[in-house]
Structure formats: structure tokens, C-alpha cells
Protein backbone atom coordinates (compact mmCIF):
# COMPACT_ATOMS: atom_id res chain seq x y z
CA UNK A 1 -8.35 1.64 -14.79
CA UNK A 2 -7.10 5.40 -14.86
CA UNK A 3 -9.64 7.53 -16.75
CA UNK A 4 -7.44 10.49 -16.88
CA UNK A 5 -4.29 11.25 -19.10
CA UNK A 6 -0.47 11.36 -16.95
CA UNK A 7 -0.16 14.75 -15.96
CA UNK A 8 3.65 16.61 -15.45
CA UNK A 9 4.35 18.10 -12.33
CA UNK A 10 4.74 21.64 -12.01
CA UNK A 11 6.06 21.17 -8.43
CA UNK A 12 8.32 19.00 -6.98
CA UNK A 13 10.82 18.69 -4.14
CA UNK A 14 12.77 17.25 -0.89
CA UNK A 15 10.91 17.47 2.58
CA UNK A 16 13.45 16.73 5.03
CA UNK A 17 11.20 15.02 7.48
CA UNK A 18 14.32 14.42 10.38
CA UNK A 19 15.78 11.15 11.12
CA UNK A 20 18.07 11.61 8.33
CA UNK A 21 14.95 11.06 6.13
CA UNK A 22 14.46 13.11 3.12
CA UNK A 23 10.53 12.83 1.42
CA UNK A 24 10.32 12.91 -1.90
CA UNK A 25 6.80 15.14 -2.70
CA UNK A 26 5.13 16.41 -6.38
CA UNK A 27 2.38 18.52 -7.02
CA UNK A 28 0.62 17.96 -10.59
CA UNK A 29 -2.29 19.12 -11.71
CA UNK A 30 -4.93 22.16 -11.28
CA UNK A 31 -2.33 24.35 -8.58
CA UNK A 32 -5.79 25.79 -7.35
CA UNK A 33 -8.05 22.88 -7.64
CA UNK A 34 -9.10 20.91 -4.27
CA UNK A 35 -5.93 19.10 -2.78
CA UNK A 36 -6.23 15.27 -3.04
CA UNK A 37 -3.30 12.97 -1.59
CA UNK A 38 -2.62 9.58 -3.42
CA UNK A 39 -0.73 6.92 -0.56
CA UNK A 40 0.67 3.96 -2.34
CA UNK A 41 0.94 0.67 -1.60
CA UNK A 42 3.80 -1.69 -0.95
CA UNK A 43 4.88 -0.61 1.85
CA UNK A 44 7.95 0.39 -0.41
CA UNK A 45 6.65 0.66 -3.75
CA UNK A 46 7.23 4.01 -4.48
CA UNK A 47 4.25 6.14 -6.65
CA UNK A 48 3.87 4.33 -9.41
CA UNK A 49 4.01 6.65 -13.02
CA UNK A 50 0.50 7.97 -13.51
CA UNK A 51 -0.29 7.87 -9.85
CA UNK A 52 -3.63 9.48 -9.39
CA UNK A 53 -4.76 9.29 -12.74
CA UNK A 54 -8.21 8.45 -11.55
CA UNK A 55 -8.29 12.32 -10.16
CA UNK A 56 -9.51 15.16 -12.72
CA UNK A 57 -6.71 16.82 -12.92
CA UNK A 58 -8.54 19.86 -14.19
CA UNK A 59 -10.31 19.74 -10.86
CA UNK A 60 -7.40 18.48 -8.39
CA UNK A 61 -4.40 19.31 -6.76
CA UNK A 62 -2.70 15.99 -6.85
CA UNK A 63 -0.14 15.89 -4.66
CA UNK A 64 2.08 12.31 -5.03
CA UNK A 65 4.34 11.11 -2.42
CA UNK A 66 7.46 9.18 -2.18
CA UNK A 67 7.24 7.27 1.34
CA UNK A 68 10.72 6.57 3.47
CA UNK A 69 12.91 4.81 1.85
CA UNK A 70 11.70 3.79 -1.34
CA UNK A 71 11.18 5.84 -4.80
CA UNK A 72 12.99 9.50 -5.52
CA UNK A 73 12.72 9.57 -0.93
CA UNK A 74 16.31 8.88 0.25
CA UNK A 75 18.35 7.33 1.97
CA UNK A 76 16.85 4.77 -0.46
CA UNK A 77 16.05 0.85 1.70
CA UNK A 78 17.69 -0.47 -1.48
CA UNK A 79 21.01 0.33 -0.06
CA UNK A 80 21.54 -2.68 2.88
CA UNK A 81 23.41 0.17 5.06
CA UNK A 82 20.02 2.18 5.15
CA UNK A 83 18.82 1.43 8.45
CA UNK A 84 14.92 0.88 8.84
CA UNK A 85 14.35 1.42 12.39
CA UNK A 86 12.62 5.21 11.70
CA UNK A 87 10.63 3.19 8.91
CA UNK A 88 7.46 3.04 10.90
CA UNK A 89 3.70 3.54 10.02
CA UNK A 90 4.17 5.98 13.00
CA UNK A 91 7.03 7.77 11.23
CA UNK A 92 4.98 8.13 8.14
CA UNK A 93 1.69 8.97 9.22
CA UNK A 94 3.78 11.98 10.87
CA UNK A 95 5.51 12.39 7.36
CA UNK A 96 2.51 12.99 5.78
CA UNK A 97 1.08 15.86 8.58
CA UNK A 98 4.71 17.27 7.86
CA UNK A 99 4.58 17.09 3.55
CA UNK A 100 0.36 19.00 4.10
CA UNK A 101 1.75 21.69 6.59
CA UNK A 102 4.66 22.26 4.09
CA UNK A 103 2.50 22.54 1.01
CA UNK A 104 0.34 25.17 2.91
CA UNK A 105 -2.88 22.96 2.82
CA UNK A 106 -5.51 22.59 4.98
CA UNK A 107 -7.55 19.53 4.33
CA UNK A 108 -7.26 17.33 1.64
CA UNK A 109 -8.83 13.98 0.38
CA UNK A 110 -6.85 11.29 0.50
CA UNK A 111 -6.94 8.10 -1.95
CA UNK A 112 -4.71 4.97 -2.20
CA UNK A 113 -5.49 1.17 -1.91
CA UNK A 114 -3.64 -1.97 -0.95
CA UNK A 115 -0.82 -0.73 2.09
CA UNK A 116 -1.66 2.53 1.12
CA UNK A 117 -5.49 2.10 2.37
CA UNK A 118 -3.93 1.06 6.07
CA UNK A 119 -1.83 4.35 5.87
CA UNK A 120 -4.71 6.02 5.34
CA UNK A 121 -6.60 4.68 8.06
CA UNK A 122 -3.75 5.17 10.57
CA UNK A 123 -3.50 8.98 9.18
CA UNK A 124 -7.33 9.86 9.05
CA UNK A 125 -7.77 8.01 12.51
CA UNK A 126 -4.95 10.57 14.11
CA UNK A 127 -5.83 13.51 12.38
CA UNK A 128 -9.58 13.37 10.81
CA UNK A 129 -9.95 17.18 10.89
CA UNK A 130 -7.42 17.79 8.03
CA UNK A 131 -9.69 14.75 5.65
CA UNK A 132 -11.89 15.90 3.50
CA UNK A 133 -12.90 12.47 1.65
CA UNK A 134 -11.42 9.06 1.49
CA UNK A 135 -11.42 6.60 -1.80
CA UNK A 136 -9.87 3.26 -1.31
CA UNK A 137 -9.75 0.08 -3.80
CA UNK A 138 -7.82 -2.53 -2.26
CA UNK A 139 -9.18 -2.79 1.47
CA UNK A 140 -6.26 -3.80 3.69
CA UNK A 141 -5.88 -3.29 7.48
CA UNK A 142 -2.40 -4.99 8.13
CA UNK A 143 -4.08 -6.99 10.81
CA UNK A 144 -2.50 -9.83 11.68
CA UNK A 145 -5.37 -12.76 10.29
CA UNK A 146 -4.48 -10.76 7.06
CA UNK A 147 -0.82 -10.85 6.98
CA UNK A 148 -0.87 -14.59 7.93
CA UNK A 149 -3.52 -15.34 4.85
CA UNK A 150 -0.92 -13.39 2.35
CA UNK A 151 2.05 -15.33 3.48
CA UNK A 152 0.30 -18.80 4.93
CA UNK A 153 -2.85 -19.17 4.34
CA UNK A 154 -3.87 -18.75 0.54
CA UNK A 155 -0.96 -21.00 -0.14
CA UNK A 156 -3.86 -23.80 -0.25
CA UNK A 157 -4.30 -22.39 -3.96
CA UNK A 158 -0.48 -22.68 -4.44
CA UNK A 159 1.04 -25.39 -2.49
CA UNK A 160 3.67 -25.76 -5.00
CA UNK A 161 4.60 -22.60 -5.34
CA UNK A 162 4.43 -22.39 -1.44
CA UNK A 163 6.93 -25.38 -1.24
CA UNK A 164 9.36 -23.19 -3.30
CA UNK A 165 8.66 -20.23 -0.95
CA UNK A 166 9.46 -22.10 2.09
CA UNK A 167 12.35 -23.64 0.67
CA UNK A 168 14.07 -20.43 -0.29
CA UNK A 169 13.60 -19.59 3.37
CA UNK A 170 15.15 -22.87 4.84
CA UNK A 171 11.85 -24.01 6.20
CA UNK A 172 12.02 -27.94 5.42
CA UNK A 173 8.72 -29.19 3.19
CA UNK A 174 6.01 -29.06 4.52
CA UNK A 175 4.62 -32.46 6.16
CA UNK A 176 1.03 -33.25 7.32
CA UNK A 177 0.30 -32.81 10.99
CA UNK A 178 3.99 -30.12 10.96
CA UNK A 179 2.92 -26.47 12.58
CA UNK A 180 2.79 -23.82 10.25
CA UNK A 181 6.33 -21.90 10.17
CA UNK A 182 5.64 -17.73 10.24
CA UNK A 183 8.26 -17.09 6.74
CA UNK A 184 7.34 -12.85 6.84
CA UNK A 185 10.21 -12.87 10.40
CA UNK A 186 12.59 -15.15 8.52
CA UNK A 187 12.45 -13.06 5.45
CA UNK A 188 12.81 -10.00 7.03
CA UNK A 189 16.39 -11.53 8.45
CA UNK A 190 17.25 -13.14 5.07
CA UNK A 191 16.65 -9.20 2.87
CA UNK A 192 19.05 -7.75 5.68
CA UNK A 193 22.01 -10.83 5.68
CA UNK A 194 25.23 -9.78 5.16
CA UNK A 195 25.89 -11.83 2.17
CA UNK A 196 24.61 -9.92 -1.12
CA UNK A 197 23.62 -13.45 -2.86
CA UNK A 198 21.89 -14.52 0.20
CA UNK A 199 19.59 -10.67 0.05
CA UNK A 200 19.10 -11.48 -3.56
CA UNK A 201 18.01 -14.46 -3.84
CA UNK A 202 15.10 -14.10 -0.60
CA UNK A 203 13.87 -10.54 -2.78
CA UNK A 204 13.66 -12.82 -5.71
CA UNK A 205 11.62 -15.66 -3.58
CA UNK A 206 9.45 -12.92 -2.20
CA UNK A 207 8.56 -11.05 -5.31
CA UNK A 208 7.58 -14.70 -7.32
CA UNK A 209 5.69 -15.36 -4.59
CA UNK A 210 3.55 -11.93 -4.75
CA UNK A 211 3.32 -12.33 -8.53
CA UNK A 212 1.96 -16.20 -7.70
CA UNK A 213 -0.71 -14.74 -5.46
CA UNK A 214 -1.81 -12.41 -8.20
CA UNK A 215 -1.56 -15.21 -11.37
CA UNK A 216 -5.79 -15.61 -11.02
CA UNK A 217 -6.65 -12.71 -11.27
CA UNK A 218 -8.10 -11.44 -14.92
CA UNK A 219 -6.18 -8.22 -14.73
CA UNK A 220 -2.37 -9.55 -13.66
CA UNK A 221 0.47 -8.79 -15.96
CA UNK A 222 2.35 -11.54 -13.92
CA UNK A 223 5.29 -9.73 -13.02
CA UNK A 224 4.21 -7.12 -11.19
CA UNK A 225 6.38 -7.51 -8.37
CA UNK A 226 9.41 -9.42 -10.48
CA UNK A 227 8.95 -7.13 -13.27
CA UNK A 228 10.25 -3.59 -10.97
CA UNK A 229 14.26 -2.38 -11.45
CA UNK A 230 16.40 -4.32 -9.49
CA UNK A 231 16.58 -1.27 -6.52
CA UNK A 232 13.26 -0.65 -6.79
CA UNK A 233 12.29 -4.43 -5.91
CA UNK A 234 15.04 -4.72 -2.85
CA UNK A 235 13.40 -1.54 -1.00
CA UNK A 236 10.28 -3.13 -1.39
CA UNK A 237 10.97 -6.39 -0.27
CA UNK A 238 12.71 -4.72 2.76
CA UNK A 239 10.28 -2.50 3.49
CA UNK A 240 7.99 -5.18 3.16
CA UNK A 241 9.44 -7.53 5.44
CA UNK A 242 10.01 -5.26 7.87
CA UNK A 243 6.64 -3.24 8.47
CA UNK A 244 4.32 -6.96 7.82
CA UNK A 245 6.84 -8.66 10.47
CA UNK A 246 5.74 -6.35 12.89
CA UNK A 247 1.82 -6.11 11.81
CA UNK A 248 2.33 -2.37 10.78
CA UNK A 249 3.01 -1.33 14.44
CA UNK A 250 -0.74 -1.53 15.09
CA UNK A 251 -2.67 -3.49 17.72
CA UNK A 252 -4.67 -6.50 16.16
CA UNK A 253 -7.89 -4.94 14.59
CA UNK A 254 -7.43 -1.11 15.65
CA UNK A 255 -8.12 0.52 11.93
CA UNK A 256 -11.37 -1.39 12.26
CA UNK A 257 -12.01 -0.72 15.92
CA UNK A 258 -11.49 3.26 16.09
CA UNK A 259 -13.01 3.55 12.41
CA UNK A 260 -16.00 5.65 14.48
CA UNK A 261 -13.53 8.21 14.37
CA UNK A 262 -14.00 8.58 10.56
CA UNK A 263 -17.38 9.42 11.29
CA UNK A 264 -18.51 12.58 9.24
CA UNK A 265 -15.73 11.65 6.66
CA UNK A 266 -17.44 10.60 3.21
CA UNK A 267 -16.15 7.34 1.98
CA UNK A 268 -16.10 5.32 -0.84
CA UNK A 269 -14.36 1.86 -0.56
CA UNK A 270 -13.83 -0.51 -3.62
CA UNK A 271 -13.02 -4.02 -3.93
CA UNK A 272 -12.80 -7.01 -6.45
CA UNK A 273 -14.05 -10.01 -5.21
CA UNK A 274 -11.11 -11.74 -7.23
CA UNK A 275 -8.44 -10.37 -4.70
CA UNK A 276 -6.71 -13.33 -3.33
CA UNK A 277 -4.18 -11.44 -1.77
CA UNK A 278 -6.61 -9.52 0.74
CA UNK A 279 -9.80 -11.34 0.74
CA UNK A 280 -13.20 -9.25 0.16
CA UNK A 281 -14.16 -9.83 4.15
CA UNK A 282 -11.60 -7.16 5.42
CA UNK A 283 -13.64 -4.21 3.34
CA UNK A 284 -16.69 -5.58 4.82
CA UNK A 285 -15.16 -5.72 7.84
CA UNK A 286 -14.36 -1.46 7.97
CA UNK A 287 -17.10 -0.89 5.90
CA UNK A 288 -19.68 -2.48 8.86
CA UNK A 289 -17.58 -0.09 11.55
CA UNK A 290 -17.23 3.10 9.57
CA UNK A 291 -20.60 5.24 9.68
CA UNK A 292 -21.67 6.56 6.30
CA UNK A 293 -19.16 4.57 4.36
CA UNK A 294 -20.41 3.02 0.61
CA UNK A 295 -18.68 -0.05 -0.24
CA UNK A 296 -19.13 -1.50 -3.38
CA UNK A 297 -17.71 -5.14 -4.35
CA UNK A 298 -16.94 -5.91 -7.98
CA UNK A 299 -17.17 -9.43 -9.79
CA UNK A 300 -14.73 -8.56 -12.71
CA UNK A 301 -11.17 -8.34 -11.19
CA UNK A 302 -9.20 -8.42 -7.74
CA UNK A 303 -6.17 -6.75 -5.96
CA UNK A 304 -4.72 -5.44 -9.95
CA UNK A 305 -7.93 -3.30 -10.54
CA UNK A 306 -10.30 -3.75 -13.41
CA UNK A 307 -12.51 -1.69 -15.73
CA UNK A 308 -15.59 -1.79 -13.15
CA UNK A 309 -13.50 -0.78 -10.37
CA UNK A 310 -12.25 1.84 -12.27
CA UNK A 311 -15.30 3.18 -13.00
CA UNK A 312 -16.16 3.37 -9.27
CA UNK A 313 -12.96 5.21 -8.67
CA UNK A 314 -13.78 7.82 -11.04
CA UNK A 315 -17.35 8.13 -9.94
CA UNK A 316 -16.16 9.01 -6.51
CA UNK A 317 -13.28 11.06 -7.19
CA UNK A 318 -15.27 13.03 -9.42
CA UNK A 319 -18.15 13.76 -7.04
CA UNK A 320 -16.19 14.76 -4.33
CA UNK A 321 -13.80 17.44 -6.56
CA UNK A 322 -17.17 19.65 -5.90
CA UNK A 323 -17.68 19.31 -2.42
């Protein structure tokens, strides 16, 4: 839960990052304080309104970013002649190098959960001289056990709401002994069809399915994916589709592997042991291979955040705005 009030920008602009790519980028907060990144999620979602309200703005340089494709970035993903084939967690770990050169800074802490915690990884692994401190909630990897658990295997909680999933992809019901069918390739086919109704109705299919994977948790609004503007939830979808069909671009277990390189980086990783949607193992997982990392797990929420895991957030952030 944020502890700070929204904050106005007093910078803003348009990095043109090449590919045809232009990077949406604000600055809010202290313009002197210590420079902190916030990485969102999705991939595709765009910084949400009060993004890195958990930072002190009194204390921070919060510097928000729009990644490819989605949010005020543009060409916008929304748009089916946007081509995604730049759209790589390659292309935007070198995004962000290009937004901190840019801005004129020279290390900065970076903080994000959910996709935003791989991008992270990817970026801290790659450069770890230019990280100060890192504060995840939401511990995700984009390894490929994870992505099949999002879209196949907690569907054991929602078979019919699985059934409905499958359906809207043209996978026949499901029938006992019958090979699991991979739906995150066929989706990512279905979001880029030529036929407009047939885009629709797979972002629609997608985002209930998100929101259905979310419904237990004690923090959901229920719509959180459904709930998003019409472009905002096509770019997402897209973007989606596109980066978890590939596994990120990243060989099976490598954030976890290399995360000795993050050696002499404080971090502070937080997760709710509610969070269907990227089970509590995966932060134990980088939490056993990075040295000097705190994890702490939290019984009263999941992937949505609660009041404990708030508190967490701010105890970190806080701490660190002095070293």
C-alpha cells in the first residue's frame, strides 16, 4: 500500500531510443534527492498513476518510465500495425542504460515487482555498477516452470474458468489422459489476426483470465486487468503474449543462476504468500542465490499487495534514501 501522497512531475519527456521507438520518461519528486527507478509490470502495463508512491519523495528522485510500446511510449502496441519485433527484454534493458545516461545519473536504485522484478534482474545482471539498491514485491523470473503455472498449471483452482480460456483459443475441452495444449503461442497469434473481432475477443479472454487468477486474493479489485481503457488493455495483452511466448528472451533459470552478480547490491525482496499467479517458491528461489539479499514472505495478501507488504516496501525504501 503506497505510504506517500501522488507527486506531479516537474520533468517529463520523449527519449528516442532508435528503432523507431520513442520512451516515454518523468522525473517527480526531490530534483536533488537520490535517483530511484520504478520498472513496472505487465510487460505492457504502462506506470500505473502514483507509481512509486512507496518512495519519499522528499528524499527521492523518482524517475517513472513508460516501456516500448505501451503507456505515453509510442508507437503505442495498441495499434495492430505496430510491429513488436524490437519489443525485447534486450531492447529494454538497453532502453533503460539509454533513459539513466540521458538524465545525467550515475547510479540509481531500482524498484518494481511482478514483470518489472525480471527487468530488473536482466538490467542489474548487465550493468550492476550503475545499482545502488534493489526493492522488489512480486518475485518473478519469467522462467519457463513459471510461465507454464500462470497459463496451465494453477488452472487446477479454476478449471472452469480454464475451460472458457481454452475455448476462446480453439483448444477443444479438455479430456482426461489429453496433453496439455501451450495457449500463451496461440494467443500471441490470435492478439495479432487480421480480423479486429477476432484481436478483441482473445484480449478480452486473456484479461478475464488474469483477473480469475487474482479473484483469491484479499486485496483484488477483480478487474484489474478487464477494468484498463480499451488501448491500454490491447498493448498489454500483446505485449504480453509476445515477450511470455518467448520466456522473456532468457535461457531457463538465468536471473537465478547469474544472481552472484548482484553480489554487493543490497536487496530487499517481498512477497505474499497469497500470490497464485507467481507462487512464493520463485522469491525463495533468487533469494537462496543472491548473497546478502532479505526476503521477507507475508501471510496477509498476494500478487495485488497488502498493508504488510506495504509496510516492508516503505521500510526499505526509506532506509536506503540515506545510503
Amino acid at each position: 500500500m503506497p505510504a506517500y501522497p501522488p507527486t506531479v512531475p516537474h520533468d517529463h519527456g520523449m527519449l528516442d531510443v532508435g528503432d523507431g521507438q520513442l520512451v516515454y520518461w518523468e522525473s517527480c519528486g526531490n530534483p536533488d534527492g537520490k535517483p530511484a527507478l520504478t520498472v513496472h509490470g505487465g510487460p505492457g502495463s504502462g506506470s500505473a498513476p502514483g507509481a512509486g508512491r512507496s518512495l519519499d519523495p522528499s528524499r527521492y528522485r523518482i524517475i517513472n518510465v513508460d516501456q516500448r510500446g505501451c503507456g505515453r511510449s509510442r508507437p503505442h502496441a495498441s495499434d495492430p500495425s505496430t510491429s513488436l519485433e524490437t519489443n525485447t527484454t534486450w531492447h529494454l534493458v538497453a532502453d533503460m542504460e539509454r533513459v539513466r545516461a540521458h538524465l545525467g545519473i550515475e547510479r540509481w536504485l531500482l524498484h518494481g515487482g511482478s514483470w518489472g522484478s525480471t527487468l530488473i534482474l536482466a538490467y542489474a545482471q548487465t550493468h550492476p555498477d550503475r545499482v545502488t539498491q534493489i526493492v522488489i514485491p512480486a518475485v518473478t523470473t519469467t522462467r519457463k516452470r513459471e510461465i507454464d503455472w500462470l497459463y496451465g498449471g494453477v488452472a487446477r483452482y479454476f478449471p472452469e474458468e480454464w475451460d472458457r480460456f481454452r475455448a476462446s483459443a480453439g483448444v477443444p475441452t479438455r479430456e482426461p489422459g489429453t496433453a496439455r495444449v501451450d495457449l500463451v503461442p496461440i494467443y500471441d497469434r490470435l492478439v495479432n489476426d487480421p480480423d479486429e473481432g477476432v484481436r478483441l475477443a482473445a484480449v478480452d479472454a486473456w484479461c478475464r483470465w488474469e483477473d480469475t487468477v487474482l479473484s483469491l486474493e484479499p486485496n483484488t479489485s477483480g478487474n484489474q486487468f478487464r477494468g484498463r481503457p480499451s488501448d491500454a488493455r490491447i498493448a498489454l495483452v500483446r505485449i504480453c503474449a509476445h515477450f511470455f511466448s518467448h520466456y522473456g528472451w532468457l535461457a531457463e533459470g538465468a536471473l537465478i543462476r547469474d544472481a552472484g552478480k548482484l553480489a554487493g547490491i543490497p536487496g530487499v525482496l517481498v512477497h505474499g504468500r497469497h500470490d497464485l499467479g507467481s507462487p512464493v517458491d520463485t522469491a525463495f528461489d533468487l533469494a537462496a542465490a543472491w548473497p546478502g539479499c532479505v526476503l521477507h514472505v507475508v501471510d496477509d495478501g498476494g500478487h495485488t499487495g497488502s498493508e504488510q507488504l506495504g509496510r516492508h516496501l516503505v521500510e526499505a525504501l526509506d532506509r536506503f534514501a540515506s545510503m
